[in-house]
Protein backbone atom coordinates (compact mmCIF):
# COMPACT_ATOMS: atom_id res chain seq x y z
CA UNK A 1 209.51 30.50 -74.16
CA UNK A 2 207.05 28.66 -76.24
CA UNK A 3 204.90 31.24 -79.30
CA UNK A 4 201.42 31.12 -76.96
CA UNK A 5 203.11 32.14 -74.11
CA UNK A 6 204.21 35.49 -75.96
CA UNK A 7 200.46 35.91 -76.48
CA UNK A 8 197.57 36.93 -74.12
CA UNK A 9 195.62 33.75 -72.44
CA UNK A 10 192.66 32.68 -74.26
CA UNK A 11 189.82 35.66 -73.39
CA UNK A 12 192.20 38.52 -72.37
CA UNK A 13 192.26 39.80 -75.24
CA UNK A 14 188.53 40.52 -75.33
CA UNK A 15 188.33 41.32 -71.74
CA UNK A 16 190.39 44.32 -72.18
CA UNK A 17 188.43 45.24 -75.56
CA UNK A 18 185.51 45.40 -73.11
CA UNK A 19 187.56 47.41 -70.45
CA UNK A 20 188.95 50.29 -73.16
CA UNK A 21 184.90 50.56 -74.08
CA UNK A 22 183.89 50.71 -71.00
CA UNK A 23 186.77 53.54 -69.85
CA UNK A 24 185.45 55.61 -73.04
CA UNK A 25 182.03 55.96 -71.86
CA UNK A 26 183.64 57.15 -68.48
CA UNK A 27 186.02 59.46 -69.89
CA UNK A 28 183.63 62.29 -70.05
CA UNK A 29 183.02 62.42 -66.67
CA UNK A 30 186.45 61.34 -65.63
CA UNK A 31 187.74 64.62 -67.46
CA UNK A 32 185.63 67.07 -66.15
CA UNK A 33 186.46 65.57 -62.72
CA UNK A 34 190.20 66.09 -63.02
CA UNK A 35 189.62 69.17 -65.00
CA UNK A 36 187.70 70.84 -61.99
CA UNK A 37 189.85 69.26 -59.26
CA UNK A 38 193.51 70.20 -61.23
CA UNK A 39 191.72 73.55 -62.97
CA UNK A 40 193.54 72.33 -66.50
CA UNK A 41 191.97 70.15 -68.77
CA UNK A 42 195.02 69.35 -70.43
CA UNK A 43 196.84 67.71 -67.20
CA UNK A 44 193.02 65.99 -66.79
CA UNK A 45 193.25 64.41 -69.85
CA UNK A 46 197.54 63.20 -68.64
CA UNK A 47 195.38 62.03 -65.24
CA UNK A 48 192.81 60.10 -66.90
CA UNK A 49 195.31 58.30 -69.24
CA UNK A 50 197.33 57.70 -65.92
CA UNK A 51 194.33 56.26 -64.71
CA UNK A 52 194.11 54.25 -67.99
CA UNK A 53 197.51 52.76 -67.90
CA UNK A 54 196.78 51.51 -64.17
CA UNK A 55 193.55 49.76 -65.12
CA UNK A 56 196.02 47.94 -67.62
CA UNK A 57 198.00 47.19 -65.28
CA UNK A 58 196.03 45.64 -62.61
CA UNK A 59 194.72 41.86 -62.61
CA UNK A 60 192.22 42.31 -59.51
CA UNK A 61 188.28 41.26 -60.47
CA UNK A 62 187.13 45.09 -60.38
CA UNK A 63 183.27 44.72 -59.70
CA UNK A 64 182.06 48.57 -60.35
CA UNK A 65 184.12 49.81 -63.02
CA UNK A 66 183.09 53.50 -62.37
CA UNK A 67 183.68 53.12 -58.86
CA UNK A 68 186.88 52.06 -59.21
CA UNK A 69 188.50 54.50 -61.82
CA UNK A 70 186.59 57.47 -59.65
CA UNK A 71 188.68 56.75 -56.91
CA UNK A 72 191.89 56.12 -59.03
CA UNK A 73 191.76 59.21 -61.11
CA UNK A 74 190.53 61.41 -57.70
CA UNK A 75 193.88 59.90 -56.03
CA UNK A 76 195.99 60.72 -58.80
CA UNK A 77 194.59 64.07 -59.01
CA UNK A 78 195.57 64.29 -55.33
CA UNK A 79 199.01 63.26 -55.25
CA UNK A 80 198.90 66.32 -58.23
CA UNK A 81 198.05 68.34 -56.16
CA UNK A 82 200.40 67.49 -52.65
CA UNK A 83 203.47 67.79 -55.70
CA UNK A 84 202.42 71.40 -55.64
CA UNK A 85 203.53 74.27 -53.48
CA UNK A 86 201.82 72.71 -50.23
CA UNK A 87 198.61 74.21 -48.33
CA UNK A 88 198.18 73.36 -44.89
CA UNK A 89 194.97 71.52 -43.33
CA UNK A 90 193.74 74.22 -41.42
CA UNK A 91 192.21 72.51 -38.20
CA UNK A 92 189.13 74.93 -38.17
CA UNK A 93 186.21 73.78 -36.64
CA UNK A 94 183.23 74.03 -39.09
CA UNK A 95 179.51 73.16 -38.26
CA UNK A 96 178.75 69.74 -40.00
CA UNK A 97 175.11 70.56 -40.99
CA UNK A 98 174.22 69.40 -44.39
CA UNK A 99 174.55 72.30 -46.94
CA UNK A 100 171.29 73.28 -48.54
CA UNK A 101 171.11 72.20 -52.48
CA UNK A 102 170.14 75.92 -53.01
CA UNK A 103 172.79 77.42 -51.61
CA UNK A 104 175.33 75.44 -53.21
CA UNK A 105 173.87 77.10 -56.84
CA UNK A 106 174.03 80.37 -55.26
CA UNK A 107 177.33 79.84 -53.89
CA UNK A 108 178.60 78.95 -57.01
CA UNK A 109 177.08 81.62 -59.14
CA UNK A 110 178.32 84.02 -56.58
CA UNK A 111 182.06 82.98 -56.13
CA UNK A 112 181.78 82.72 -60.16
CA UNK A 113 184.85 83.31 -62.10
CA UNK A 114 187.55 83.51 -58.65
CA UNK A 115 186.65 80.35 -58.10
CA UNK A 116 189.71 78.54 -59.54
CA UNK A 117 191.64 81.50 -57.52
CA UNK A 118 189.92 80.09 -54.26
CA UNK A 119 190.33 76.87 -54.96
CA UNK A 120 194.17 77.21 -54.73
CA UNK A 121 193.97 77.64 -51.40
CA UNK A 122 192.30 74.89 -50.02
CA UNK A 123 194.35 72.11 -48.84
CA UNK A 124 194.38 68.96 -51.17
CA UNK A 125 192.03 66.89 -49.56
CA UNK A 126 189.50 70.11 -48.80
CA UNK A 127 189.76 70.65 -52.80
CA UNK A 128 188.93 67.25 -53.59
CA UNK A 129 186.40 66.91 -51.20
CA UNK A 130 184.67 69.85 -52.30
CA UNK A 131 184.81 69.40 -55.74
CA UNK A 132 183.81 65.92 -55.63
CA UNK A 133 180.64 66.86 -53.26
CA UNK A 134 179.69 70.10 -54.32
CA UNK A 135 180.24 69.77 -57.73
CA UNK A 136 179.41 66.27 -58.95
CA UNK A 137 177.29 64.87 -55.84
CA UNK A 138 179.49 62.14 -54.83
CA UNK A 139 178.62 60.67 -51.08
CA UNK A 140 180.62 60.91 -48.53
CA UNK A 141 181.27 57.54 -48.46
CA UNK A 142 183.04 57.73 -51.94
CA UNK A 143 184.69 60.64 -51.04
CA UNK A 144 185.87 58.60 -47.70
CA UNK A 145 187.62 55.65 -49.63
CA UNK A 146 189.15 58.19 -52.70
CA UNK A 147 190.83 60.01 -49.80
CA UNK A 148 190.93 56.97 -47.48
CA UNK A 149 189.74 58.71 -44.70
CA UNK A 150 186.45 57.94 -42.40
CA UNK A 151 182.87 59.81 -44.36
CA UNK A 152 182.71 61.85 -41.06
CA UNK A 153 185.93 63.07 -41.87
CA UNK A 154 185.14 63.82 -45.82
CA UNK A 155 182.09 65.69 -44.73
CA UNK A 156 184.42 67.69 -41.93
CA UNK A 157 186.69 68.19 -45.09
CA UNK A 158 184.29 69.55 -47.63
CA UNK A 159 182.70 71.79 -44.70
CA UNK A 160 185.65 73.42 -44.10
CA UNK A 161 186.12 73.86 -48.05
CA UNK A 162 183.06 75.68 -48.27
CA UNK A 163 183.30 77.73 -45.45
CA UNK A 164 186.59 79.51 -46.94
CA UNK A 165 184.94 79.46 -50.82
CA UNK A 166 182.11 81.40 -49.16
CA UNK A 167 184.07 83.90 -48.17
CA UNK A 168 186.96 84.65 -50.83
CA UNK A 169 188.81 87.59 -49.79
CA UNK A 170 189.00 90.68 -51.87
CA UNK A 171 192.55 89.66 -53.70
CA UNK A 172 190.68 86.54 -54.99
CA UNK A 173 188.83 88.34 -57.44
CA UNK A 174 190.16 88.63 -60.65
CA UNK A 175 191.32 91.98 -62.92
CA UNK A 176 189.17 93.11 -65.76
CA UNK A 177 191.95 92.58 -67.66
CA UNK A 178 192.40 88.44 -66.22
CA UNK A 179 188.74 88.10 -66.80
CA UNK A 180 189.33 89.64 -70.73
CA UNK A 181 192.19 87.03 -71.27
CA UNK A 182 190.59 84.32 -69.15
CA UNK A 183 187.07 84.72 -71.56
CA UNK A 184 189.15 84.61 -75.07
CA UNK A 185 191.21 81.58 -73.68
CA UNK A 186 188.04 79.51 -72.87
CA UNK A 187 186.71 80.53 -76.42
CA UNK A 188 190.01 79.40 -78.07
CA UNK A 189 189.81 76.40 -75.91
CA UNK A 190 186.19 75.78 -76.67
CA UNK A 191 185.84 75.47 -72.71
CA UNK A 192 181.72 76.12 -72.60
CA UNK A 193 181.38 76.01 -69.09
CA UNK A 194 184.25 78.26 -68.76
CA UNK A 195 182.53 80.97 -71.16
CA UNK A 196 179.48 81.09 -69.34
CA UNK A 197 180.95 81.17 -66.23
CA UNK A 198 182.40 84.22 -67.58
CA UNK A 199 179.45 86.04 -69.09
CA UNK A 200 176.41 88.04 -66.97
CA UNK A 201 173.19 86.58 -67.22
CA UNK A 202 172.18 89.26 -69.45
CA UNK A 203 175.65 89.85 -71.90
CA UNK A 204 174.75 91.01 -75.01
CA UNK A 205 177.09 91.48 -78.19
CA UNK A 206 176.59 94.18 -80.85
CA UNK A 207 178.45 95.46 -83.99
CA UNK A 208 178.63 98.55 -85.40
CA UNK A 209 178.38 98.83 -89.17
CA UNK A 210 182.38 98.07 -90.31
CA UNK A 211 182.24 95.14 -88.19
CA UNK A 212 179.03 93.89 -89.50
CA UNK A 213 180.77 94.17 -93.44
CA UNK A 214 183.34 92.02 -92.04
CA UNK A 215 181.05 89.17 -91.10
CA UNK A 216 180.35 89.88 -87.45
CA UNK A 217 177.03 89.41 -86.40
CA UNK A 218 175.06 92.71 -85.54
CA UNK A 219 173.88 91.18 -82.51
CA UNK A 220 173.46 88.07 -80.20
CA UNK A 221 171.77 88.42 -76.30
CA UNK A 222 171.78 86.44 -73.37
CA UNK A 223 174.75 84.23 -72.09
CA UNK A 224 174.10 80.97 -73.83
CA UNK A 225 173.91 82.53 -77.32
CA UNK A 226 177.20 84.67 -76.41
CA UNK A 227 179.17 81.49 -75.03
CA UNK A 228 177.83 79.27 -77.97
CA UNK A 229 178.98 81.83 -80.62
CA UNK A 230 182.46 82.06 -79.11
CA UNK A 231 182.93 78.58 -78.18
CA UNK A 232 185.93 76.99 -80.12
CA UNK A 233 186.30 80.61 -81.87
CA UNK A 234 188.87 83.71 -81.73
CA UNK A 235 191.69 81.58 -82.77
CA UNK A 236 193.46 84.64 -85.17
CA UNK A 237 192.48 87.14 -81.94
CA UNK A 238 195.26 88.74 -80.11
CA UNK A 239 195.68 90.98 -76.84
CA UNK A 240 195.56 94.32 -77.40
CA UNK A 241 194.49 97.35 -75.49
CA UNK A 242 192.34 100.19 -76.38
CA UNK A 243 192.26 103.46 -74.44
CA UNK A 244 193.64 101.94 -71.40
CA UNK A 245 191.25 98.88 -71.42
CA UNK A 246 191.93 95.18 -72.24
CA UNK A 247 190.37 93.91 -75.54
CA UNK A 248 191.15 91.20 -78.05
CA UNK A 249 191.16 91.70 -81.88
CA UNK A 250 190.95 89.70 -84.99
CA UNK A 251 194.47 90.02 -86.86
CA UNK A 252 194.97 89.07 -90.54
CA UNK A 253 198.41 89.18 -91.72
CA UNK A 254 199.33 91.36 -88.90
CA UNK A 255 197.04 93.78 -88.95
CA UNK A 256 194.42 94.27 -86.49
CA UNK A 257 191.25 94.31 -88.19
CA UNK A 258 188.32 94.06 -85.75
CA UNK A 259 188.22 94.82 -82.03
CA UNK A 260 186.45 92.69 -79.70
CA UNK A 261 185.53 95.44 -76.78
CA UNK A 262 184.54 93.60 -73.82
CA UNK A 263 182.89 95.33 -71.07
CA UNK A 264 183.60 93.94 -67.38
CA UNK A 265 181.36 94.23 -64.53
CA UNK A 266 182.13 92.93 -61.07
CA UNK A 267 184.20 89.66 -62.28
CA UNK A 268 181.76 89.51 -65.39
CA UNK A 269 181.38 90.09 -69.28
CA UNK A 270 178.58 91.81 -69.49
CA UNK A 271 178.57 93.42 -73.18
CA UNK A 272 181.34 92.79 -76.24
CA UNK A 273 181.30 95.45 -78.99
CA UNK A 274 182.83 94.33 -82.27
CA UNK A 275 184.50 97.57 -83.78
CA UNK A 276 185.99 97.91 -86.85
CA UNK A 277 185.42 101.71 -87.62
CA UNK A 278 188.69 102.54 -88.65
CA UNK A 279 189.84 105.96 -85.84
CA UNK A 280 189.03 102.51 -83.38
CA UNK A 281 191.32 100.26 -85.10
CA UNK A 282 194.22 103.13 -85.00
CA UNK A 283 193.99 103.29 -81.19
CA UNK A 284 194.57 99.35 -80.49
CA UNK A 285 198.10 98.33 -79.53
CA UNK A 286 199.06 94.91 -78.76
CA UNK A 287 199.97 93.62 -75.41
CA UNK A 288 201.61 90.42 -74.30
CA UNK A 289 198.83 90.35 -71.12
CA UNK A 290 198.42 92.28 -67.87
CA UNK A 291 197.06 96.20 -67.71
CA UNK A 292 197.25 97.55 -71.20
CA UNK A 293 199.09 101.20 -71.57
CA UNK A 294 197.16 103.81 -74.10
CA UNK A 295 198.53 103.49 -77.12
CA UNK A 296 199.47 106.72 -78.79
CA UNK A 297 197.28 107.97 -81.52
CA UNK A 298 198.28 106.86 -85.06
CA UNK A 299 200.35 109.59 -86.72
CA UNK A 300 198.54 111.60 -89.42
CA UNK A 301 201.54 112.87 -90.99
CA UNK A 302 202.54 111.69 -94.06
């Protein structure tokens, strides 16, 4: 084997420069694909890479870049999915009329936070399907040749989707105590989307005066300011419960030193209370997740 043949051909090299570029700019989008398809951004991000390594791999003249590593990572997303315990394809008929752009928001602000819960039990191809259509606007024709099936068929697919997300049944909706844990995750995560899918319209947070000497802020309104304060935060906060309810708290060398009272309203954080008054701080016990016991009053004996 001669040196130059243990090296790329003359312009490879430079071609795939342009290719890693060019996946970079799609990675954004390619992530929050898989991430709303798989409902984990961390097996997104294995999915894109995936998708990475096959575009590597693959000597075919690709004329629309996007186009191509859409339908790669949506595939690999879907053979995810089938690896998982299997859903069957329902064979329900569902009226093919187009779905209304504003009822797709108000589906989606109504299914809210169970909507990863309702997602599970779609069929792979209905999840993909919807997600791609409902949630990113893909055509049916794209959706066709990810799933290499006919448009008429995607459509069929992403009707049927909707019609079950419409109507989640009653176990789909999530605990106070999963929407708690689900809220400081995304924070700790600094998942965005995820926080304000969490939080009412109106949340508010407030402090009361311990809390405020601690650095908390006295008070921040309205769900963007809420989700942008918590975003990437609450990394030293723990589960702990509080008079029977789910909370989180800020621990410093073990010791629980400001509460984070969230209030949940049908799926929703609607008000968090930082309390650090000190009779609070003695009734929070820590829990390893799930419904939180009462703790027992702190002993006043010496």
């Amino acid at each position: 084997m001669t040196e130059h043949a243990l090296h790329d051909a003359p312009g490879e090299e430079p071609h795939r420069a342009l290719r890693a570029e060019q996946l970079e700019q799609e990675r954004p989008r390619l992530v929050a694909l898989a991430s709303k398809m798989l409902g984990d951004p961390t097996e997104a991000q294995d999915i894109v890479q995936q998708a990475w390594f096959r575009l590597e791999g693959t000597d075919q003249e690709i004329e629309n870049l996007p186009a191509w590593l859409t339908t790669v990572t949506t595939r690999l997303c879907l053979d995810r999915l089938r690896r998982r315990t299997p859903v069957p394809e329902a064979e329900v008929d569902v009226p093919e009329t187009a779905p209304d752009p504003a009822e797709d928001v108000a589906l989606a602000d109504t299914v809210g936070v169970a909507l990863r819960r309702v997602l599970d039990r779609l069929s792979p191809n209905e999840r993909v399907a919807f997600v791609m259509h409902d949630s990113f606007g893909f055509e049916f024709s794209t959706i066709a040749a990810a799933l290499d099936t006919t448009p008429q068929a995607a459509r069929k697919l992403a009707s049927r989707a909707r019609a079950k997300v419409s109507q989640p049944r009653a176990e789909d909706a999530l605990a106070d105590w999963e929407v708690v844990d689900a809220f400081m995750t995304a924070a700790r995560e600094g998942d965005f989307t995820r926080l304000v899918e969490l939080l009412a319209p109106d949340a508010v947070v407030r402090a009361d005066a311990q809390a405020i000497a601690t650095g908390a802020p006295g008070a921040i309104d309205g769900r963007e300011d809420v989700a942008s304060f918590f975003n990437g935060a609450a990394h030293a906060a723990l589960p702990v419960g509080i008079d029977g309810r789910a909370g989180s708290a800020w621990y410093d060398r073990g010791i629980a030193r400001v509460l984070f009272d969230l209030t949940v309203v049908d799926g929703r954080v609607t008000r968090i209370d930082f309390r650090a008054d000190p009779e609070v701080i003695a009734r929070v016990v820590r829990r390893d997740g799930g419904v939180p016991r009462t703790a027992p009053r702190a002993s006043t004996a010496p």
